[in-house]
Protein backbone atom coordinates (compact mmCIF):
# COMPACT_ATOMS: atom_id res chain seq x y z
CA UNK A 1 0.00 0.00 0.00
CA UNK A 2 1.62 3.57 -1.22
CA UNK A 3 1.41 6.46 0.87
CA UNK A 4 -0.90 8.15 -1.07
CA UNK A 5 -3.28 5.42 -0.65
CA UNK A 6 -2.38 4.60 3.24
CA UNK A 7 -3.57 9.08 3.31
CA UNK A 8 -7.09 8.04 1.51
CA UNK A 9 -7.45 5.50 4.65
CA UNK A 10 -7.26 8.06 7.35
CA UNK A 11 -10.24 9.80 8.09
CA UNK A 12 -9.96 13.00 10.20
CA UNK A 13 -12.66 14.46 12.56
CA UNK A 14 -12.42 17.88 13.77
CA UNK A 15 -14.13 18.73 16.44
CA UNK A 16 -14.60 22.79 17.05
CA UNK A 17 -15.31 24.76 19.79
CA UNK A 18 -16.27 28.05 19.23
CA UNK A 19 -16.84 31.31 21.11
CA UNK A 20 -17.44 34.36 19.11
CA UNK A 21 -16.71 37.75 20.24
CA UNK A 22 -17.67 41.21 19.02
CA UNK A 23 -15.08 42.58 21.17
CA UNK A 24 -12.37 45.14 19.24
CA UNK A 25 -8.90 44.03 19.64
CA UNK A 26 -7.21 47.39 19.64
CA UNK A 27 -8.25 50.70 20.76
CA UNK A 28 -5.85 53.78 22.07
CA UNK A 29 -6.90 57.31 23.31
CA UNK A 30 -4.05 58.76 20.02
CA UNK A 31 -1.27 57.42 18.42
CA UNK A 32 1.18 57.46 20.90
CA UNK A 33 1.43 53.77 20.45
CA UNK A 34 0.16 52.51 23.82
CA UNK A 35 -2.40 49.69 22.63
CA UNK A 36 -5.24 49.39 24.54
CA UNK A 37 -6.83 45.45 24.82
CA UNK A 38 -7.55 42.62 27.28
CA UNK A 39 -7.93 42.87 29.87
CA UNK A 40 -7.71 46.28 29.93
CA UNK A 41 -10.50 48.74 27.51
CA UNK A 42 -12.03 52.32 27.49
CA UNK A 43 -14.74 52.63 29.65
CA UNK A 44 -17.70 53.10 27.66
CA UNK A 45 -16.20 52.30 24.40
CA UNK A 46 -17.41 48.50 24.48
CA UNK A 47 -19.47 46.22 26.62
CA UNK A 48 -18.39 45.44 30.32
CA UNK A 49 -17.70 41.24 29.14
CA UNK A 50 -14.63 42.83 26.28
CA UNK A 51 -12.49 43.76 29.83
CA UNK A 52 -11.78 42.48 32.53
CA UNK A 53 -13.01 44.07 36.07
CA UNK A 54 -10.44 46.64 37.36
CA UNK A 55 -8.92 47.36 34.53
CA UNK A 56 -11.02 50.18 32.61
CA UNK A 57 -9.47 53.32 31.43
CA UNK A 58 -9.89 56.62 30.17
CA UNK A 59 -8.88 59.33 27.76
CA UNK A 60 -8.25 62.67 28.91
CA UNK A 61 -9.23 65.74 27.33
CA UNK A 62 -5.42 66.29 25.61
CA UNK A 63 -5.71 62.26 24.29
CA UNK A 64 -4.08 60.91 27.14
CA UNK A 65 -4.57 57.26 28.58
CA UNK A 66 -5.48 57.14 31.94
CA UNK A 67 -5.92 54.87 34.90
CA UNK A 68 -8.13 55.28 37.98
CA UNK A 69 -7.33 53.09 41.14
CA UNK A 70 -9.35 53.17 43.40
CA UNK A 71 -8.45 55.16 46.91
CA UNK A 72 -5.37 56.90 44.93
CA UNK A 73 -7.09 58.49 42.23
CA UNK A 74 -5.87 58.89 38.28
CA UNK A 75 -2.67 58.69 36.42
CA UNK A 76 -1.19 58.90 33.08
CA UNK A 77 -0.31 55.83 31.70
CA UNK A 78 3.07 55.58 29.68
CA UNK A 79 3.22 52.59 28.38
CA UNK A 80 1.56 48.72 29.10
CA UNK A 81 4.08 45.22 28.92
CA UNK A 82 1.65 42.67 28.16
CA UNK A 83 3.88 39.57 28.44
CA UNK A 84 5.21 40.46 31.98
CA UNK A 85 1.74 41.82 32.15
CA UNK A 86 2.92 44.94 33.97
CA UNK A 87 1.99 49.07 33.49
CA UNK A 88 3.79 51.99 33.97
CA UNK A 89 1.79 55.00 35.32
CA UNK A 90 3.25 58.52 36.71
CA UNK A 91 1.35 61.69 38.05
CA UNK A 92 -0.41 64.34 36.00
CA UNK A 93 1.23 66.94 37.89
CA UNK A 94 4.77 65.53 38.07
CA UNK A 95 4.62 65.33 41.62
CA UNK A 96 5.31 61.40 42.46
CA UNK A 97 6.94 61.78 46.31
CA UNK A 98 3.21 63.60 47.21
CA UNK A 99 1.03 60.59 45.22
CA UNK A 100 3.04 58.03 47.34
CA UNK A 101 2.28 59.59 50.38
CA UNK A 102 -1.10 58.15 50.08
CA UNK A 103 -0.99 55.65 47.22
CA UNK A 104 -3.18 52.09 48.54
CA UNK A 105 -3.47 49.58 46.11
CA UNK A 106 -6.29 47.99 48.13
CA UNK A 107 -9.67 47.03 45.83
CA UNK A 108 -7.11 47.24 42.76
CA UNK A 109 -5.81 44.36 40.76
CA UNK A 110 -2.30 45.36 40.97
CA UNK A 111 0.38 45.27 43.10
CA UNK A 112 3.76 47.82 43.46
CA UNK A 113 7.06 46.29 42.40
CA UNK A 114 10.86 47.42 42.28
CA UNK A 115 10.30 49.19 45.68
CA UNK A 116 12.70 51.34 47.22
CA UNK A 117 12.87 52.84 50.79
CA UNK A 118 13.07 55.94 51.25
CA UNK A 119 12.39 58.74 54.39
CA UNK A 120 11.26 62.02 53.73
CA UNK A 121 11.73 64.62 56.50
CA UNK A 122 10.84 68.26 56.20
CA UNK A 123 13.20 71.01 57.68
CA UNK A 124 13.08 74.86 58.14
CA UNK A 125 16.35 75.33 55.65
CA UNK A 126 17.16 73.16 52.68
CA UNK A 127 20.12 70.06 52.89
CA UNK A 128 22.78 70.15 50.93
CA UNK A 129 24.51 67.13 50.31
CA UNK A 130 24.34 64.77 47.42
CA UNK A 131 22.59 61.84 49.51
CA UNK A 132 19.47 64.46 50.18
CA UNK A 133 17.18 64.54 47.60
CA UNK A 134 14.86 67.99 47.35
CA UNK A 135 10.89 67.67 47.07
CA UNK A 136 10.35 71.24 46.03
CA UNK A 137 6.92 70.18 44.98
CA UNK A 138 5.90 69.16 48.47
CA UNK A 139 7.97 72.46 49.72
CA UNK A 140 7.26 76.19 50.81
CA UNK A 141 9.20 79.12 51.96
CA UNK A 142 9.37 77.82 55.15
CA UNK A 143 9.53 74.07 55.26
CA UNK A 144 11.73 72.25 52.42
CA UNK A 145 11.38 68.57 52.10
CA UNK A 146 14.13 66.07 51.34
CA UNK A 147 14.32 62.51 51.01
CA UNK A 148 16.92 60.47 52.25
CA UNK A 149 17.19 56.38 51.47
CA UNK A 150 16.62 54.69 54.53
CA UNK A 151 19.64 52.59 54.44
CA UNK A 152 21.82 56.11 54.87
CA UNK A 153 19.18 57.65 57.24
CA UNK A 154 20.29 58.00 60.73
CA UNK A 155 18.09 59.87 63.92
CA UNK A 156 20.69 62.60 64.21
CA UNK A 157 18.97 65.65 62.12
CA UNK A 158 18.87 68.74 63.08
CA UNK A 159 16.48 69.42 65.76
CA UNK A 160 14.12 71.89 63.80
CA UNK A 161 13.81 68.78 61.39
CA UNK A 162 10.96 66.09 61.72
CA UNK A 163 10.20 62.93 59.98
CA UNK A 164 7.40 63.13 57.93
CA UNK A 165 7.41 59.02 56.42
CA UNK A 166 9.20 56.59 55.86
CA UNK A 167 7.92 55.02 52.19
CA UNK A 168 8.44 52.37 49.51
CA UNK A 169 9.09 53.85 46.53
CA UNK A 170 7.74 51.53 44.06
CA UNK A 171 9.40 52.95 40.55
CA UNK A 172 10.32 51.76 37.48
CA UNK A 173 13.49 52.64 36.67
CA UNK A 174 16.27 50.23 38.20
CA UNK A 175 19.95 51.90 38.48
CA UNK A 176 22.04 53.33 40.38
CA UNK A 177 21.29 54.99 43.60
CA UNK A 178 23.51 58.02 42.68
CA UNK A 179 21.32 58.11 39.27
CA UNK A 180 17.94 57.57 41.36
CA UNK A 181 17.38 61.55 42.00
CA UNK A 182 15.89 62.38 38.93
CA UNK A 183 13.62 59.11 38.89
CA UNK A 184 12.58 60.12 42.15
CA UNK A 185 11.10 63.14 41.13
CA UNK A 186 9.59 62.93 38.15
CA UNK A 187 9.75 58.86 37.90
CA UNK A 188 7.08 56.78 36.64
CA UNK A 189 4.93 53.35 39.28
CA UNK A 190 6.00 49.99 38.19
CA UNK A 191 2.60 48.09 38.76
CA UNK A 192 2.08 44.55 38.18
CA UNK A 193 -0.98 42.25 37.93
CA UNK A 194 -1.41 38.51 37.96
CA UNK A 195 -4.74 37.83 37.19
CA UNK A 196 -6.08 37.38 34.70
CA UNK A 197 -2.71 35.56 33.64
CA UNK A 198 -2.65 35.86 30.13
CA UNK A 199 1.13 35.48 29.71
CA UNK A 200 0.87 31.89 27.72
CA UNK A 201 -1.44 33.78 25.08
CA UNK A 202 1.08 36.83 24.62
CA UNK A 203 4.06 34.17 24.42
CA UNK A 204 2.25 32.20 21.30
CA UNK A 205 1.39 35.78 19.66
CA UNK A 206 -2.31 35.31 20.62
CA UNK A 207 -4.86 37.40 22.11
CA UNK A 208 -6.35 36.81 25.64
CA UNK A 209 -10.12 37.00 26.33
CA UNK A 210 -13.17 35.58 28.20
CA UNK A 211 -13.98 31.96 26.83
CA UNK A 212 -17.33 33.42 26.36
CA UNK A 213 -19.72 36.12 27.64
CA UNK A 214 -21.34 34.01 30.27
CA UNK A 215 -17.63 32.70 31.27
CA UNK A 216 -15.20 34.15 33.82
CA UNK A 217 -12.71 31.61 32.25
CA UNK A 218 -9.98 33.14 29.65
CA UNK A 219 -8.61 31.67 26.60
CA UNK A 220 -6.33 32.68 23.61
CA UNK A 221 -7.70 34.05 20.72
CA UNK A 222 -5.77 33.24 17.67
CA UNK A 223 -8.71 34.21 15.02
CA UNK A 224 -7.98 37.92 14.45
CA UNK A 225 -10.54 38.43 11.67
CA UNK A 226 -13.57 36.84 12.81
CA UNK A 227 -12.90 37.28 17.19
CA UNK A 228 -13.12 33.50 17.51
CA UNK A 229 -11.71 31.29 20.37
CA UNK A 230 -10.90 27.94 18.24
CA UNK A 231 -10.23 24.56 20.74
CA UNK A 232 -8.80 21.34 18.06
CA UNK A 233 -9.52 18.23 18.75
CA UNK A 234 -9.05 15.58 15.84
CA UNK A 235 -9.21 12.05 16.09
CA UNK A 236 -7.31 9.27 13.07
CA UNK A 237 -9.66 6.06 12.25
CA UNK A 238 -7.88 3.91 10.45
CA UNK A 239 -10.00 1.55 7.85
């Protein structure tokens, strides 16, 4: 028996499983290039099922992307790493020492990472000294703020100096500590989240979504054109 004839002896069932979608793929607030899909989407833009929950953003007025957690209000978003599933966010007003003062991550899906520590203590004269770093933005004409990392911060200030907290800087920018001023200032959040986990989909250059709109289950989607979910099965019968 050839193999061309041994071929015409194999039959082949598929068997398809299909979830259709009318979700859009891509959508961004302008073209600076940060894609916007699952799980995150613009609120209002498509229906609740085409994110997932916690992850809804905005446009600004000026075309910006922006996020909204919960207890520590809105911030620009610079750019989104969907294979280590990660976003980078900094403050609208440039002012990232005074956002962390209050930042809680609580009722959001992500979580801070690359954190630094850091104390920030407020004085009636400015420090000099290339270990203090100046917060002019949480300064006035009569207190000036500096931060300090905690490693090189000892209890002998001045005594018109107090504390005012001792953070975790969660940033984005690993270096140096001597390069860390400017990062500091005007640096961006480093936030993670881990579910949904849609890393195996971004690492075989497919596209994460619900299984279905009645699922809480996700799955790859590797159908671009028509938004379908496609699950192979095939079985060989010899005869």
């Amino acid at each position: 028996m050839n193999f061309l004839k041994v071929l015409f002896h194999f039959f082949i069932l598929f068997s398809v499983a299909c979830a259709s979608s009318d979700c859009q793929y891509y959508s961004w607030c302008s073209d600076n290039n940060i894609l916007i899909r699952f799980p995150f989407q613009i609120e209002g833009q498509q229906h609740p099922y085409c994110g997932y929950p916690g992850f809804k953003l905005t446009c600004s007025n000026d075309s910006k992307t922006v996020i909204t957690l919960p207890y520590s209000g809105k911030f620009f978003v610079r750019n989104i790493n969907y294979l280590r599933q990660q976003i980078q966010v900094y403050d609208p007003d440039d002012c990232l020492p005074k956002r962390l003062l209050s930042l809680n991550l609580s009722d959001s899906p992500f979580v801070a990472t690359s954190l630094r520590n850091y104390t920030l203590f407020s004085c009636p004269t400015r420090h000099t000294g290339s270990q203090f770093i100046p917060i002019d933005c949480l300064s006035n004409s009569t207190s000036f703020v500096s931060a300090i990392p905690s490693v090189n911060f000892t209890n002998s200030l001045r005594e018109s100096c107090h504390v005012v907290k001792k953070l975790s800087f969660p940033v984005a920018w690993l270096g140096h500590d001597e390069n860390f001023r400017d990062d500091l200032l005007s640096g961006d959040l480093l936030l993670t989240w881990y579910a949904p986990d849609c890393r195996y989909c971004e690492s075989q250059e497919a596209l994460c979504g619900f299984e279905s709109t009645n699922s809480d289950q996700v799955g790859c989607f590797f159908d671009y054109q028509t938004g379908k979910i496609y699950s192979l099965n095939f079985t060989l019968f010899v005869v």
